[in-house]
PDB file of N, CA and C in Angstrom:
ATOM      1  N   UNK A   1      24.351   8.007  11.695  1.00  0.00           N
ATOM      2  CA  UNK A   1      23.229   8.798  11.221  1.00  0.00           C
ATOM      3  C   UNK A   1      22.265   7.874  10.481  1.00  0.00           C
ATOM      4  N   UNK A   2      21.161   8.030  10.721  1.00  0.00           N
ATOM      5  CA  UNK A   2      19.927   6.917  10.161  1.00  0.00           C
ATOM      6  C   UNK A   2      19.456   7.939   9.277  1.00  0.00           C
ATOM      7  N   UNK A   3      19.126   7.130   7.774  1.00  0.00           N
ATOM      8  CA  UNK A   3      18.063   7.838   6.655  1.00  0.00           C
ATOM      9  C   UNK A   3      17.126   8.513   7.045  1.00  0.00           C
ATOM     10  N   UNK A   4      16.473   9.434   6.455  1.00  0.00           N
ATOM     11  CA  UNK A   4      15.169   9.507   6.687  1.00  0.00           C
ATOM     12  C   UNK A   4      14.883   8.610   5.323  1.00  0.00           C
ATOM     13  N   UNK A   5      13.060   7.941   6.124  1.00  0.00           N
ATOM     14  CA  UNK A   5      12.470   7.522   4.951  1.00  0.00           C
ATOM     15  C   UNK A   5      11.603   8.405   4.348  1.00  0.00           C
ATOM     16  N   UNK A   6      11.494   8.144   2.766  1.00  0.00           N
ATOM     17  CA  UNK A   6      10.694   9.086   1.583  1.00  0.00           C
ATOM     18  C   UNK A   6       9.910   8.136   1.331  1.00  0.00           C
ATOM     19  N   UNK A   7       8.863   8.904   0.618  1.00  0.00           N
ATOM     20  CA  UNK A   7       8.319   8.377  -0.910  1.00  0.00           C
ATOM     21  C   UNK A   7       7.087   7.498   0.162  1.00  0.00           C
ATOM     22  N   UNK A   8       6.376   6.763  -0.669  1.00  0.00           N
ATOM     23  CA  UNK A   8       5.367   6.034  -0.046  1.00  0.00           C
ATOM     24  C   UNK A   8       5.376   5.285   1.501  1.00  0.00           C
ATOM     25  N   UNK A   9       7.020   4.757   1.426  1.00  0.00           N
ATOM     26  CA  UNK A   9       6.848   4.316   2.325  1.00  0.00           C
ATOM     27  C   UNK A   9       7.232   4.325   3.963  1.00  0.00           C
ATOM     28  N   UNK A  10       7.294   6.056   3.493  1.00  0.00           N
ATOM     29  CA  UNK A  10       7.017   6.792   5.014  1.00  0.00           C
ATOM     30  C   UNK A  10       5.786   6.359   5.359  1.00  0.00           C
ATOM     31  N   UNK A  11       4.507   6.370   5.010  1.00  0.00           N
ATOM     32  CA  UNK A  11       3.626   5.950   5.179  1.00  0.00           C
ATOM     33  C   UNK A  11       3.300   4.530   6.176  1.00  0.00           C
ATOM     34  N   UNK A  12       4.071   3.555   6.088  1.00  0.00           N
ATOM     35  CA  UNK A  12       4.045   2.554   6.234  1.00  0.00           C
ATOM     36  C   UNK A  12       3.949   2.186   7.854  1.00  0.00           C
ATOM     37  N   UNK A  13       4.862   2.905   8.623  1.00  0.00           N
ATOM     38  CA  UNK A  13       4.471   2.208   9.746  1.00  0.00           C
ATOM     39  C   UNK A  13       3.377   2.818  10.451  1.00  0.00           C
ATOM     40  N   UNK A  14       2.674   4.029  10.252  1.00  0.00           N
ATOM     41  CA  UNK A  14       1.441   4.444  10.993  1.00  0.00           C
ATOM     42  C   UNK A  14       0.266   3.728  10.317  1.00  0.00           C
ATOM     43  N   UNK A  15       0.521   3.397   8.849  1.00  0.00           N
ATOM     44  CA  UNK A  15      -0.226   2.095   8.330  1.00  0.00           C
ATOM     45  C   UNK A  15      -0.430   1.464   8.985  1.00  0.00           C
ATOM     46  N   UNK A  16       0.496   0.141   9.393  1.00  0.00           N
ATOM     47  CA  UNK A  16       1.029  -0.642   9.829  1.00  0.00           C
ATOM     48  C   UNK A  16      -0.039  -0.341  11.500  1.00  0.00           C
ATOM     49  N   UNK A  17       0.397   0.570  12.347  1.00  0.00           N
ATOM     50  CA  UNK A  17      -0.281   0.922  13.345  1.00  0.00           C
ATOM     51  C   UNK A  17      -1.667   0.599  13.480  1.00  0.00           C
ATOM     52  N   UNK A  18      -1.969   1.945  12.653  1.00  0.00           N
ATOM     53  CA  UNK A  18      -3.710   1.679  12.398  1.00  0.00           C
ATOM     54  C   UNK A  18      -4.349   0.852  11.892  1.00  0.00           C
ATOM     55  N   UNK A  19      -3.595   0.119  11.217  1.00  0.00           N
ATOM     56  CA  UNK A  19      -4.933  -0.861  10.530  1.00  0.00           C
ATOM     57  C   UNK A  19      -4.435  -2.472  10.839  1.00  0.00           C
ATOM     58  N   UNK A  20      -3.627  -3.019  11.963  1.00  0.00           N
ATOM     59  CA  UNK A  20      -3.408  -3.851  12.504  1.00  0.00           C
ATOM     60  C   UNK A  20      -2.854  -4.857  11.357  1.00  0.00           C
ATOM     61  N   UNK A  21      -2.550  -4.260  10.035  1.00  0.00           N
ATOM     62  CA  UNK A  21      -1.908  -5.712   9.562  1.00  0.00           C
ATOM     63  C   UNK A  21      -0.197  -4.824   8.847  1.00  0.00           C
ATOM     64  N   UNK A  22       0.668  -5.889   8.870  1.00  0.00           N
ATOM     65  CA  UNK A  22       1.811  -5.842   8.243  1.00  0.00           C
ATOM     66  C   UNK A  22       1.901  -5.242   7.075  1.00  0.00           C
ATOM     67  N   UNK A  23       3.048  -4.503   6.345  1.00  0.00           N
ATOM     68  CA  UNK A  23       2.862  -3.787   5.013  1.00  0.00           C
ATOM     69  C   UNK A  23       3.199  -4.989   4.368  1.00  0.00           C
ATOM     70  N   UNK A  24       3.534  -6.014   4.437  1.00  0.00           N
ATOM     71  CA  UNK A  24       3.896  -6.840   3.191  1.00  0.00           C
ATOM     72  C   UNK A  24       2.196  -7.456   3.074  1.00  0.00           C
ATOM     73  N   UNK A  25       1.564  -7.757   4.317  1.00  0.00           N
ATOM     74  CA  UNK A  25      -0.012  -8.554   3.650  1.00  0.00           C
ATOM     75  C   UNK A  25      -0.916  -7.539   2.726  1.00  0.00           C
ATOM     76  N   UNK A  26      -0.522  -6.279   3.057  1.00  0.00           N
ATOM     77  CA  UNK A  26      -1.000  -5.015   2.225  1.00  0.00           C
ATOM     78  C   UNK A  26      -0.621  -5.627   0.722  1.00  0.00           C
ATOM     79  N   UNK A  27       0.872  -5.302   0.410  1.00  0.00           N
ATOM     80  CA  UNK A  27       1.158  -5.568  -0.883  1.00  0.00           C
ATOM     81  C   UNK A  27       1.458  -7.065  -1.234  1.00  0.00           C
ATOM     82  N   UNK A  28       0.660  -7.750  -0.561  1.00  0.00           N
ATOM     83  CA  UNK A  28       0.431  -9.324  -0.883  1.00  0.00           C
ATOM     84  C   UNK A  28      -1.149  -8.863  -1.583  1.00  0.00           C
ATOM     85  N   UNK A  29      -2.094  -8.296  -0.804  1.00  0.00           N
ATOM     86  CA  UNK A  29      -3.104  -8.236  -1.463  1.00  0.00           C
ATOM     87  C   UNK A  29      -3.044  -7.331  -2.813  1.00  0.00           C
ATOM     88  N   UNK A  30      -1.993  -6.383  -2.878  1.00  0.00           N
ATOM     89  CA  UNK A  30      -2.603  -5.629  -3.840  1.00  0.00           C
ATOM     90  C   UNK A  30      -2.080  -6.383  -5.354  1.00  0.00           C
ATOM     91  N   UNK A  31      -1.160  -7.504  -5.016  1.00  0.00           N
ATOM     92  CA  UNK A  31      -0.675  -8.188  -6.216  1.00  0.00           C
ATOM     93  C   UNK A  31      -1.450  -9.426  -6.320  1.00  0.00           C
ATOM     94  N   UNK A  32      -2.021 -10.231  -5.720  1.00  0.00           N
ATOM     95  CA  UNK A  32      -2.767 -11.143  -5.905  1.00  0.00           C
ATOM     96  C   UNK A  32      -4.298 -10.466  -6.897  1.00  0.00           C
ATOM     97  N   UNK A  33      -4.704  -9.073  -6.480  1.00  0.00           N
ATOM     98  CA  UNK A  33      -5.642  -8.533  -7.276  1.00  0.00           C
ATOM     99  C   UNK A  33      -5.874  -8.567  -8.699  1.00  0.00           C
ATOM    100  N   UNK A  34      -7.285  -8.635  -8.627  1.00  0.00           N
ATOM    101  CA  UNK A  34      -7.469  -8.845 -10.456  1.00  0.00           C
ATOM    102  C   UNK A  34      -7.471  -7.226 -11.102  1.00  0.00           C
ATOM    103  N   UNK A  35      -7.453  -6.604  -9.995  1.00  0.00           N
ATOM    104  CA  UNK A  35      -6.673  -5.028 -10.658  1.00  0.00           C
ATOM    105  C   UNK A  35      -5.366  -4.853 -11.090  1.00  0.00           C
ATOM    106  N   UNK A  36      -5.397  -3.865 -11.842  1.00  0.00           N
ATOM    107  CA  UNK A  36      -3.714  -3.387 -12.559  1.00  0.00           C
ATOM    108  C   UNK A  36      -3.756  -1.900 -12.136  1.00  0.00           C
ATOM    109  N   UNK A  37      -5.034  -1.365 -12.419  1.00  0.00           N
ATOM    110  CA  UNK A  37      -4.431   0.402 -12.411  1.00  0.00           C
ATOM    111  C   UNK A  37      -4.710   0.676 -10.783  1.00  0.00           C
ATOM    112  N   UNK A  38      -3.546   1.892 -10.699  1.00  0.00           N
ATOM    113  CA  UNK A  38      -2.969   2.314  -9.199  1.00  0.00           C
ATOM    114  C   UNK A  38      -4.946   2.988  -9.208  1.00  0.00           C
ATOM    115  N   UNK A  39      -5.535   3.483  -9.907  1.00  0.00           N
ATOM    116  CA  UNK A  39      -6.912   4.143  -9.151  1.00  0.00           C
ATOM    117  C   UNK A  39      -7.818   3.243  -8.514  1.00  0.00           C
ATOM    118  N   UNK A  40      -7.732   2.327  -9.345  1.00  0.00           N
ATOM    119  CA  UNK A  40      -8.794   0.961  -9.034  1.00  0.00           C
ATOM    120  C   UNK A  40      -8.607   0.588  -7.695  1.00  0.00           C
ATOM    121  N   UNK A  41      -6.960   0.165  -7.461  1.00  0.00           N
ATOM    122  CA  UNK A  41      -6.188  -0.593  -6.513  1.00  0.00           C
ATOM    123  C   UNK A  41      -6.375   0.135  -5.359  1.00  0.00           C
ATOM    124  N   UNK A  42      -6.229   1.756  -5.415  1.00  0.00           N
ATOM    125  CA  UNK A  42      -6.497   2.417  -4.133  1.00  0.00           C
ATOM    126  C   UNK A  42      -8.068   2.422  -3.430  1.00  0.00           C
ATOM    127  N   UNK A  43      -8.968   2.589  -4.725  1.00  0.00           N
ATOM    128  CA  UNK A  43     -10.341   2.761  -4.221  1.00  0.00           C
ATOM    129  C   UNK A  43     -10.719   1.224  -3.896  1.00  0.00           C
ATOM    130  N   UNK A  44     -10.715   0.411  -4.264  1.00  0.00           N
ATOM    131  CA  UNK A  44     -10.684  -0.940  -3.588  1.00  0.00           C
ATOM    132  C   UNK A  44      -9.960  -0.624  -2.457  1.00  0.00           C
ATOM    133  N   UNK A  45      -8.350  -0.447  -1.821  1.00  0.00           N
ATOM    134  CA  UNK A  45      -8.372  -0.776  -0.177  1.00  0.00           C
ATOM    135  C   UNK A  45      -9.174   0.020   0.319  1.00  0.00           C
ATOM    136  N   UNK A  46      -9.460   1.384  -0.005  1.00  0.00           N
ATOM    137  CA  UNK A  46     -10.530   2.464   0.351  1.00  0.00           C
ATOM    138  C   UNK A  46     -12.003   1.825   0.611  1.00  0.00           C
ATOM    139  N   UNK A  47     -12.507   1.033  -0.206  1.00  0.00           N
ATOM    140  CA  UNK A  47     -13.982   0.627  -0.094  1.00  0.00           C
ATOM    141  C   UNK A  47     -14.136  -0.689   0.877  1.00  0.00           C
ATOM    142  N   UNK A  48     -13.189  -1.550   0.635  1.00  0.00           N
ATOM    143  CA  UNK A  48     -13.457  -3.031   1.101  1.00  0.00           C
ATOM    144  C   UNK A  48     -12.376  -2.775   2.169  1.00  0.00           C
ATOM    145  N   UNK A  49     -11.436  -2.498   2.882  1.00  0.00           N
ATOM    146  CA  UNK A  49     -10.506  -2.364   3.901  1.00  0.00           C
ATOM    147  C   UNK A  49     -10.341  -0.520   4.642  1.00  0.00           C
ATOM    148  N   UNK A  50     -11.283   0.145   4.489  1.00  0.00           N
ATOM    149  CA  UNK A  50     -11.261   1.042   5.381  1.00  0.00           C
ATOM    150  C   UNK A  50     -10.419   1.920   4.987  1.00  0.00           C
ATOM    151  N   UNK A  51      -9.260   1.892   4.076  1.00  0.00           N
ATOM    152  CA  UNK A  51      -7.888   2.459   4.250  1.00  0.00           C
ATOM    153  C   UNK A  51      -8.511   4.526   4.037  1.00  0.00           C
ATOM    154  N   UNK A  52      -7.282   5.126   4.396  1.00  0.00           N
ATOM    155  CA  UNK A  52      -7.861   6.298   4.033  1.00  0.00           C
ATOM    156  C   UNK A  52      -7.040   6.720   3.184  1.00  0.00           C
ATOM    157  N   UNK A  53      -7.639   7.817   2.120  1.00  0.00           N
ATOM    158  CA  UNK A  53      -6.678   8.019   0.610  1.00  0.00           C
ATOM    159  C   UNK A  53      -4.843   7.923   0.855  1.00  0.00           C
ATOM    160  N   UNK A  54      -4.647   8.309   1.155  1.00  0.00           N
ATOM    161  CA  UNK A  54      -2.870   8.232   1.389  1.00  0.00           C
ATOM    162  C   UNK A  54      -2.427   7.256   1.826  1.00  0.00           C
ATOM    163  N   UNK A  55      -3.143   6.632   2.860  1.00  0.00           N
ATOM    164  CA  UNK A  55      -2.511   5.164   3.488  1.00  0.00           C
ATOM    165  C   UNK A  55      -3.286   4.218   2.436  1.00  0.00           C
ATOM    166  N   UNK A  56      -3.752   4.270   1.876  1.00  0.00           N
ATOM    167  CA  UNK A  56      -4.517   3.239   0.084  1.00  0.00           C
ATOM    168  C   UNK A  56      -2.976   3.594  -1.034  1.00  0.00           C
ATOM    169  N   UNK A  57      -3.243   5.111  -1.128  1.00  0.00           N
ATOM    170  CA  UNK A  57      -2.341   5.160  -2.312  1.00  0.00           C
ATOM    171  C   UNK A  57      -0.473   4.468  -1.691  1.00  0.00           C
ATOM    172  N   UNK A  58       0.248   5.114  -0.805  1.00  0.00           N
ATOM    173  CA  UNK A  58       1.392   4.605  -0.546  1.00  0.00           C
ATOM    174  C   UNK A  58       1.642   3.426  -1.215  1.00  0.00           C
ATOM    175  N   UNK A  59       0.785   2.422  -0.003  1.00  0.00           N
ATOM    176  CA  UNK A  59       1.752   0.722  -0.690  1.00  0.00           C
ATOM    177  C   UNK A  59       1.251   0.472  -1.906  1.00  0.00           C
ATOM    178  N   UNK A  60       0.352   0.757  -2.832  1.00  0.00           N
ATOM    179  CA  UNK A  60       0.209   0.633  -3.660  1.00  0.00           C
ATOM    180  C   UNK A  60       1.223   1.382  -4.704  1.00  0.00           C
ATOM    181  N   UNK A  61       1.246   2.537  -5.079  1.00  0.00           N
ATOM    182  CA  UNK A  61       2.419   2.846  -5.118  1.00  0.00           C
ATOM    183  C   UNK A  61       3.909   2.237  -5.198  1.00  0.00           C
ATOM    184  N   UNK A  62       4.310   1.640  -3.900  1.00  0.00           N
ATOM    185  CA  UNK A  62       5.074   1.388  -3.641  1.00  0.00           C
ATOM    186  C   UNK A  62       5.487  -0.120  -4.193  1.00  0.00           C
ATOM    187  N   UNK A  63       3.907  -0.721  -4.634  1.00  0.00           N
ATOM    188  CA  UNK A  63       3.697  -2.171  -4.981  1.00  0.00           C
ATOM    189  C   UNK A  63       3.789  -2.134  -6.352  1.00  0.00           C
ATOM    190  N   UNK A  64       3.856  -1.564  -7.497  1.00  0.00           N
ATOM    191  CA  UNK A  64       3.386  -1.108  -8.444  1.00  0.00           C
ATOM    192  C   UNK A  64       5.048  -0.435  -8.678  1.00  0.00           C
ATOM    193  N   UNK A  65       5.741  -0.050  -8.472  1.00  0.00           N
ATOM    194  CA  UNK A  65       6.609   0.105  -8.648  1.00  0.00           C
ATOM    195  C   UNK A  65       8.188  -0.567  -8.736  1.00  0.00           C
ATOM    196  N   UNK A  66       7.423  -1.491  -7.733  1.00  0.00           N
ATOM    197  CA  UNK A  66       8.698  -2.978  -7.668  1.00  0.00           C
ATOM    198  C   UNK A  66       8.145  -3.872  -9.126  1.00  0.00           C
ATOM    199  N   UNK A  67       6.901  -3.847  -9.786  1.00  0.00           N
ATOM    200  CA  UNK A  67       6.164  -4.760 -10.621  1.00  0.00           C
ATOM    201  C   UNK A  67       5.719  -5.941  -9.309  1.00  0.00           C
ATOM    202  N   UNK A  68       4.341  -6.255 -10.041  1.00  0.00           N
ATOM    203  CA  UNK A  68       3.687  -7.124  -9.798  1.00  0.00           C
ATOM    204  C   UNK A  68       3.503  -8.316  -9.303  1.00  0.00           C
ATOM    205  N   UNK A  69       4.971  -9.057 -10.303  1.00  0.00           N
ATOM    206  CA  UNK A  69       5.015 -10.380 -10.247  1.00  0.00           C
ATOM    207  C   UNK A  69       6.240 -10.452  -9.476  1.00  0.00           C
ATOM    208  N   UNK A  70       6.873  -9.729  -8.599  1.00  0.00           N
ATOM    209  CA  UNK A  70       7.743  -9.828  -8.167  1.00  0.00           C
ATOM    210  C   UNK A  70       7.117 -10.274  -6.767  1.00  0.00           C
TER     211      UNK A  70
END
């Protein structure tokens, strides 16, 4: 029996689909950012990468929750 996946990163592989890049270069960018707060972080992939609100919030989310510097 296989998991289902929860939480943000159900999100991830229709991400992944649509917007032609890998979820880790996602949360490579969102930690290299000179942002900290999850609103900033989403409306940035939203403005400069197309993303649409839910596929922005997920890996962020999901990035933000492991910490930063990890």
């Amino acid at each position: 029996m296989t998991d289902t996946v929860k939480g943000p990163a159900s999100y991830f592989p229709s991400i992944e689909k649509k917007y032609g890049r890998p979820i880790s270069e996602w949360k490579e960018l969102i930690r290299i950012s000179p942002l900290s707060k999850h609103r900033e972080l989403v409306n940035w992939l939203k403005a400069e990468h197309g993303l649409g609100h839910g596929h922005a919030n997920a890996p962020v989310a999901h990035t933000l929750a492991e910490g930063r510097d990890q």
